[in-house]
PDB file of N, CA and C in Angstrom:
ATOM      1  N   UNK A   1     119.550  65.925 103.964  1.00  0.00           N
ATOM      2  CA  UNK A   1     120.423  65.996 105.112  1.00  0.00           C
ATOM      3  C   UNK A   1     119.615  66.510 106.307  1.00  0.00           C
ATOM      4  N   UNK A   2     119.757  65.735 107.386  1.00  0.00           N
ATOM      5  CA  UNK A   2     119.047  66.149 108.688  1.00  0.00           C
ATOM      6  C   UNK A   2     119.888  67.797 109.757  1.00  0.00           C
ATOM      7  N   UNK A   3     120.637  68.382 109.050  1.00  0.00           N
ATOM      8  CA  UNK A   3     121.014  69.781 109.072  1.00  0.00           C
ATOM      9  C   UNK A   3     120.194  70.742 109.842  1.00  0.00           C
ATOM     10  N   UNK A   4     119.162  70.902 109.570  1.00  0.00           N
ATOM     11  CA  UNK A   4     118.220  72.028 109.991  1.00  0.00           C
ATOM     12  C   UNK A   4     117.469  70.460 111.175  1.00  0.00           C
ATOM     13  N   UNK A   5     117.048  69.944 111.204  1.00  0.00           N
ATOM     14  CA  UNK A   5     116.560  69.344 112.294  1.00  0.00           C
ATOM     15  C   UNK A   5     117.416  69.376 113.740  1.00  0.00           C
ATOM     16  N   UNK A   6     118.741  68.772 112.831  1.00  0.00           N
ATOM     17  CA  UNK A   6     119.578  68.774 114.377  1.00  0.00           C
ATOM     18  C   UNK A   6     119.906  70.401 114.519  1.00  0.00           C
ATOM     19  N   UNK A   7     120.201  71.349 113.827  1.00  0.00           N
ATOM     20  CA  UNK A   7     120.022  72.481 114.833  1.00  0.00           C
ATOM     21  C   UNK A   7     119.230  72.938 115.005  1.00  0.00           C
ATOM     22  N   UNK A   8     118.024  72.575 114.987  1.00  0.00           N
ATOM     23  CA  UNK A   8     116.742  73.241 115.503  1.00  0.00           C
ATOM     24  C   UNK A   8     116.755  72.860 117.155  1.00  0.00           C
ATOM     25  N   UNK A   9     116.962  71.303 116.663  1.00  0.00           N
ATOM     26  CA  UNK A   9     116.818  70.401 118.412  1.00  0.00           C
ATOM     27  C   UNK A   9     117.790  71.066 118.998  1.00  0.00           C
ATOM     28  N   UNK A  10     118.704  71.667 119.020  1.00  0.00           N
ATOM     29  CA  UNK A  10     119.832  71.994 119.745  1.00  0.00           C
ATOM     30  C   UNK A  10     119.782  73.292 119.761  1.00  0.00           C
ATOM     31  N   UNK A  11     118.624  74.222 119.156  1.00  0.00           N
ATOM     32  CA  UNK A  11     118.629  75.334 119.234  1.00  0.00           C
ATOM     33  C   UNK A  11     120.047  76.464 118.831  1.00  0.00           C
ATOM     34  N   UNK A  12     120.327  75.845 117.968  1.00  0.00           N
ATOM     35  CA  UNK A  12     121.185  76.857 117.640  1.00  0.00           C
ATOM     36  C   UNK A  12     120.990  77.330 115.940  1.00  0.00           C
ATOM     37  N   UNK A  13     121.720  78.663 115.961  1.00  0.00           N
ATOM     38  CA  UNK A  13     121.304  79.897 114.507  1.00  0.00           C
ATOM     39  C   UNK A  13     121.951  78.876 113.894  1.00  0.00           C
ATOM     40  N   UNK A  14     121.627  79.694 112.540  1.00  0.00           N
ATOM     41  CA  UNK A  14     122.591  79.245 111.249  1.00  0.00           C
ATOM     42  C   UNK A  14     123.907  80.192 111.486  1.00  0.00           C
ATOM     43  N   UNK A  15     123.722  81.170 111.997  1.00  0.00           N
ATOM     44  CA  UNK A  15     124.689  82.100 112.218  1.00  0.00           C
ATOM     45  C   UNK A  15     125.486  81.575 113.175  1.00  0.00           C
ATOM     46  N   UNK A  16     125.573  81.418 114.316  1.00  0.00           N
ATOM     47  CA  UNK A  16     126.637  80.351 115.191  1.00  0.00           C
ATOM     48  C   UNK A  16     126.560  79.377 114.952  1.00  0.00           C
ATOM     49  N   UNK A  17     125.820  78.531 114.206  1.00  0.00           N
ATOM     50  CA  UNK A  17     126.791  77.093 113.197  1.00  0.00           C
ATOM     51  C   UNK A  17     127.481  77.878 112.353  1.00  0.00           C
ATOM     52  N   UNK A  18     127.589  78.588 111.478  1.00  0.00           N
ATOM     53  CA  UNK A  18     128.389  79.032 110.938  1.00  0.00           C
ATOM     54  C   UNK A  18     129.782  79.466 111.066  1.00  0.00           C
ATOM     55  N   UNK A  19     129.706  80.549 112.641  1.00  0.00           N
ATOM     56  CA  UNK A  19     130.740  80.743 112.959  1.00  0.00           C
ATOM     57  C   UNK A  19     131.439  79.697 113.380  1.00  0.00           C
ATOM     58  N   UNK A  20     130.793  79.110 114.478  1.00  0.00           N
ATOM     59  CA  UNK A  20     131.721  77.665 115.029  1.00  0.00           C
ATOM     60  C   UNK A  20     132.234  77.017 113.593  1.00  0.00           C
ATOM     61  N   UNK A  21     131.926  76.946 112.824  1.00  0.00           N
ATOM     62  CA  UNK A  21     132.534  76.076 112.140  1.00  0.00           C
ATOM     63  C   UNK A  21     133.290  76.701 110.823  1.00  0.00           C
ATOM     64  N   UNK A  22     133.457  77.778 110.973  1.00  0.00           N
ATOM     65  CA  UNK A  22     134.194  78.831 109.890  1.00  0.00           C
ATOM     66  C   UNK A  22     134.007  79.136 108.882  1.00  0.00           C
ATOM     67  N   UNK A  23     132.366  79.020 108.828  1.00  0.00           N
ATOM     68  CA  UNK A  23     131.830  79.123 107.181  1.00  0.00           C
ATOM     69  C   UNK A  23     130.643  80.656 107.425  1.00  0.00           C
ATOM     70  N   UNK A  24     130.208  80.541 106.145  1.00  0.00           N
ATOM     71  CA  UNK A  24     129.137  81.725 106.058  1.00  0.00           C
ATOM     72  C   UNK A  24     127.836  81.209 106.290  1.00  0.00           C
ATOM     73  N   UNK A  25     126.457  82.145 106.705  1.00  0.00           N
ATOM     74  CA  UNK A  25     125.366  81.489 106.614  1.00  0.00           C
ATOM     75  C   UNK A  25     125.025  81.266 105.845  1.00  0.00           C
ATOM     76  N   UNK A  26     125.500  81.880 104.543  1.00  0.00           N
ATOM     77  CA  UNK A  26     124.530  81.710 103.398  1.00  0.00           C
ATOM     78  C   UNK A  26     124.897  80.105 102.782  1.00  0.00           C
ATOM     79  N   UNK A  27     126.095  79.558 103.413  1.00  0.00           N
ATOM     80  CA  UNK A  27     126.479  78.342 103.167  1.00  0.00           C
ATOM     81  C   UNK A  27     125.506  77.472 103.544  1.00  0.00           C
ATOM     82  N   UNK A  28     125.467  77.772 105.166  1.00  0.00           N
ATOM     83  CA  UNK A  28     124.680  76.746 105.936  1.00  0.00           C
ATOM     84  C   UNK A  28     122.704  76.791 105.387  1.00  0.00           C
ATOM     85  N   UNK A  29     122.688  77.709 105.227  1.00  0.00           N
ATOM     86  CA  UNK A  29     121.235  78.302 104.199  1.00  0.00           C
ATOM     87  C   UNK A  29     120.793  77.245 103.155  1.00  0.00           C
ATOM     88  N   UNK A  30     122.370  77.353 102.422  1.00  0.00           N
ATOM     89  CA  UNK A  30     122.105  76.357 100.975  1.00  0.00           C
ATOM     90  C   UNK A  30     121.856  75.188 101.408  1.00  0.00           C
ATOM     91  N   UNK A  31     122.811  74.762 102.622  1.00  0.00           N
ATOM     92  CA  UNK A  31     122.910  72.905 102.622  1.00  0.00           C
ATOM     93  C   UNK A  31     121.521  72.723 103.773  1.00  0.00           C
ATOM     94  N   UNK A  32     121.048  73.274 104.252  1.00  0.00           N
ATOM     95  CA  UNK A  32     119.567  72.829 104.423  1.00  0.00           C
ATOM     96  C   UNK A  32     118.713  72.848 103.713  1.00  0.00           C
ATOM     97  N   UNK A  33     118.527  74.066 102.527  1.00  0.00           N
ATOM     98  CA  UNK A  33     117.723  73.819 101.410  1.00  0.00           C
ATOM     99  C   UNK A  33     117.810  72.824 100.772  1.00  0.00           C
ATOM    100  N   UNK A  34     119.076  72.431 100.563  1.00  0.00           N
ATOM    101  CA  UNK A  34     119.224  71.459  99.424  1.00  0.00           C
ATOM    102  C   UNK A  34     119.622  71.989  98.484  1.00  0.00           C
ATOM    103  N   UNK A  35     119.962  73.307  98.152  1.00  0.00           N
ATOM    104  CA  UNK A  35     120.474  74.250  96.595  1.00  0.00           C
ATOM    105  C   UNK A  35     121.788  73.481  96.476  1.00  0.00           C
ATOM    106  N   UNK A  36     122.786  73.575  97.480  1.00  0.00           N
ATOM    107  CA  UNK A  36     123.887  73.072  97.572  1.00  0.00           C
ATOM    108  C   UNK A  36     124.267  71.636  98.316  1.00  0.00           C
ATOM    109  N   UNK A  37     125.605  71.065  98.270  1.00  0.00           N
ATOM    110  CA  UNK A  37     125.571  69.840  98.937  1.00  0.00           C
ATOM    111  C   UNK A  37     127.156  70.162  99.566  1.00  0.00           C
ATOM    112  N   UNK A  38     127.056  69.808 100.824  1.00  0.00           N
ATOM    113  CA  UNK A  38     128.573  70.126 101.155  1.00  0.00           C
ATOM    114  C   UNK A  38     129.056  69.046 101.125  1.00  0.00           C
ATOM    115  N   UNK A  39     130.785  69.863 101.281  1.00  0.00           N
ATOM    116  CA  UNK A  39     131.393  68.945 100.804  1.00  0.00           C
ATOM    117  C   UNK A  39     132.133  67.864 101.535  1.00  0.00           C
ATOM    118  N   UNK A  40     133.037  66.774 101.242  1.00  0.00           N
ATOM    119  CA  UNK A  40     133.038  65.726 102.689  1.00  0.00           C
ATOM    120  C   UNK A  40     133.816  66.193 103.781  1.00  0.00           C
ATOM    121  N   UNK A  41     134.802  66.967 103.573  1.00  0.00           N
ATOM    122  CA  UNK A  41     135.399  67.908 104.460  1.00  0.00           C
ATOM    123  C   UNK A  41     134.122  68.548 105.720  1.00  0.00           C
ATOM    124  N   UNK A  42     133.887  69.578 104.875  1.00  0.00           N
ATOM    125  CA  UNK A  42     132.272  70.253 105.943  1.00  0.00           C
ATOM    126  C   UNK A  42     131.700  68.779 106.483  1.00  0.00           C
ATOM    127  N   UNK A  43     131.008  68.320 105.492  1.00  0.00           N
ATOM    128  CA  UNK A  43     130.374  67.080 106.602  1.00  0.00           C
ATOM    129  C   UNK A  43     130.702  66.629 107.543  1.00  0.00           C
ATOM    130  N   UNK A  44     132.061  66.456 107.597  1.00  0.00           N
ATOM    131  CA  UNK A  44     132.970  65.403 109.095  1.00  0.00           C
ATOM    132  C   UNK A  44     132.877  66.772 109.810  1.00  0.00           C
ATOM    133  N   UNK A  45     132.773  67.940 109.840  1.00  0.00           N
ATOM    134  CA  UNK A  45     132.807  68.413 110.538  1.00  0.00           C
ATOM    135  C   UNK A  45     131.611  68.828 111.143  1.00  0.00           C
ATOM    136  N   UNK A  46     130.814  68.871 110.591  1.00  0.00           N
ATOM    137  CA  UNK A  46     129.271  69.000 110.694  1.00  0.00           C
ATOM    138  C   UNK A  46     128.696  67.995 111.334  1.00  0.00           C
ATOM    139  N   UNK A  47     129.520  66.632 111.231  1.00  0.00           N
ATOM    140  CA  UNK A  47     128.752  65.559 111.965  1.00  0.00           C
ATOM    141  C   UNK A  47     129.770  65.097 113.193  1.00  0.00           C
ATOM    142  N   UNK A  48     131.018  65.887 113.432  1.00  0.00           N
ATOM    143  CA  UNK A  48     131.711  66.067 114.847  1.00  0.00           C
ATOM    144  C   UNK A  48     131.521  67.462 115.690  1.00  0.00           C
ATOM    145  N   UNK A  49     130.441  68.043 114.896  1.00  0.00           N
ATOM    146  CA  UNK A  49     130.358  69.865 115.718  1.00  0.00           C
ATOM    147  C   UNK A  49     129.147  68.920 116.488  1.00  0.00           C
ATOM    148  N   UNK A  50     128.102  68.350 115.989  1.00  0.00           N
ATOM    149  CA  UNK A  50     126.674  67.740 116.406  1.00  0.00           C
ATOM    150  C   UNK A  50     126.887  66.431 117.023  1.00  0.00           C
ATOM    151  N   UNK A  51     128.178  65.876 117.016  1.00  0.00           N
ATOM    152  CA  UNK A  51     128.810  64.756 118.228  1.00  0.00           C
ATOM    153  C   UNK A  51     127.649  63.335 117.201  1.00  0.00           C
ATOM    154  N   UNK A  52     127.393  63.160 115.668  1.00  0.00           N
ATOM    155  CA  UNK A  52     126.339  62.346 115.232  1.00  0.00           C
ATOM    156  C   UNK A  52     126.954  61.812 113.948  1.00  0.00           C
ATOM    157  N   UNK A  53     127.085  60.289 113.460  1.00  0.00           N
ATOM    158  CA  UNK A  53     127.159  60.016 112.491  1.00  0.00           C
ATOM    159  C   UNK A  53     127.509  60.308 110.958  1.00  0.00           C
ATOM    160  N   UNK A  54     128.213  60.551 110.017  1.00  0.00           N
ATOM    161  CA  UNK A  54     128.138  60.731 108.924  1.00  0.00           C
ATOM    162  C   UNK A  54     126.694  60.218 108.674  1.00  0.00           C
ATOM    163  N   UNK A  55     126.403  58.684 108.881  1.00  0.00           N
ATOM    164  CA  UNK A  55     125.117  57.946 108.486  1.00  0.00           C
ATOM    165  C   UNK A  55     123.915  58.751 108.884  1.00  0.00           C
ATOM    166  N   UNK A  56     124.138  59.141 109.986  1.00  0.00           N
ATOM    167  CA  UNK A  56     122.658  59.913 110.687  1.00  0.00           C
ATOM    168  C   UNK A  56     122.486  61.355 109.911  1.00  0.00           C
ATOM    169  N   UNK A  57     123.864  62.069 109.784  1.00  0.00           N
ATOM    170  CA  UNK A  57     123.704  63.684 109.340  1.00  0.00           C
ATOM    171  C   UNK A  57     122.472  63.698 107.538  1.00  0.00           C
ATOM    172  N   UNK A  58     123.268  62.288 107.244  1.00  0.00           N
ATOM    173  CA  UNK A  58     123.208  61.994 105.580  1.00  0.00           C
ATOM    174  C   UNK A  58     121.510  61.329 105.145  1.00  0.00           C
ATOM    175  N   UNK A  59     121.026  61.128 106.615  1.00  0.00           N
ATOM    176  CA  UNK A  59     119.790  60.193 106.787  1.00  0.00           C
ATOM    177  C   UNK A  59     120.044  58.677 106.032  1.00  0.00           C
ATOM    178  N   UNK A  60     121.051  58.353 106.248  1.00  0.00           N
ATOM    179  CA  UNK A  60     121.074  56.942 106.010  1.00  0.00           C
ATOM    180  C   UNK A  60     121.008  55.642 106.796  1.00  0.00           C
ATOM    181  N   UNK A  61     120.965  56.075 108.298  1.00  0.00           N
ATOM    182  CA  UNK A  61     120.270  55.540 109.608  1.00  0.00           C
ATOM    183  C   UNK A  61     119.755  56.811 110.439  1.00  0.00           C
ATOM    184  N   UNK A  62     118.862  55.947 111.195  1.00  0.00           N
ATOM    185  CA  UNK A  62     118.811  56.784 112.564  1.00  0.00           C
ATOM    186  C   UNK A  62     119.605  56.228 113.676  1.00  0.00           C
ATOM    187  N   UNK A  63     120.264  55.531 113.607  1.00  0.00           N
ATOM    188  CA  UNK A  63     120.863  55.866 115.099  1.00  0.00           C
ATOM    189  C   UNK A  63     122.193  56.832 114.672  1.00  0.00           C
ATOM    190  N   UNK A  64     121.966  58.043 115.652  1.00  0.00           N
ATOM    191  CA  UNK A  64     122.785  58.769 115.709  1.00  0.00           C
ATOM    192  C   UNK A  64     124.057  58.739 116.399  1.00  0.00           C
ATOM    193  N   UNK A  65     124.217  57.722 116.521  1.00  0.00           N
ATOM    194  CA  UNK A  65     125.726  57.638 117.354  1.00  0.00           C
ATOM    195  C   UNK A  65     126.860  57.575 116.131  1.00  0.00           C
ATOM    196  N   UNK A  66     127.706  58.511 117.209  1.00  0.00           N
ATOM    197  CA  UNK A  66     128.935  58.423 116.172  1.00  0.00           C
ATOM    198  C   UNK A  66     129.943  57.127 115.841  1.00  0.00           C
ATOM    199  N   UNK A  67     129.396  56.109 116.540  1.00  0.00           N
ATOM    200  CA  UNK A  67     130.554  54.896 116.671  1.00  0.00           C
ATOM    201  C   UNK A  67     129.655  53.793 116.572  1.00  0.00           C
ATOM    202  N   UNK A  68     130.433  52.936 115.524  1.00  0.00           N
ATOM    203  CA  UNK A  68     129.643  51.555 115.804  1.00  0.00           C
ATOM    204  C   UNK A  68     130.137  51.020 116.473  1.00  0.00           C
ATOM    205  N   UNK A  69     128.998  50.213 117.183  1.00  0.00           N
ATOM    206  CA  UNK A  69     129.041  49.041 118.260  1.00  0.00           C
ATOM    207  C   UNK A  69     129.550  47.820 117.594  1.00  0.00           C
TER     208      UNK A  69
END
């Protein structure tokens, strides 16, 4: 999952992704490691907090747009 890339580019903690999105860090910790996999719930939200794709978050394209053309 491209997780830790897109908040790097966007400069933001694991700790305010976290809060914005009502989870713990140690959550957001796991699903960039890879220990854990969230779940499709978190994802849609994870890939409408970052305005990007299910496909893009999941690395299953790069274009990051949220809408197909």
């Amino acid at each position: 999952m491209r997780l830790k890339q897109i908040r790097k580019e966007r400069n933001i903690t694991q700790l305010k992704l976290a809060l914005d999105l009502s989870l713990n860090q140690n959550s957001i910790s796991r699903y960039e490691s890879g220990a854990h996999e969230a779940d499709y719930a978190t994802l849609i939200r994870i890939a409408d907090y970052f305005n990007v794709s299910l496909d893009y978050l999941l690395e299953r394209s790069d274009d990051s747009s949220p809408f197909r053309k």
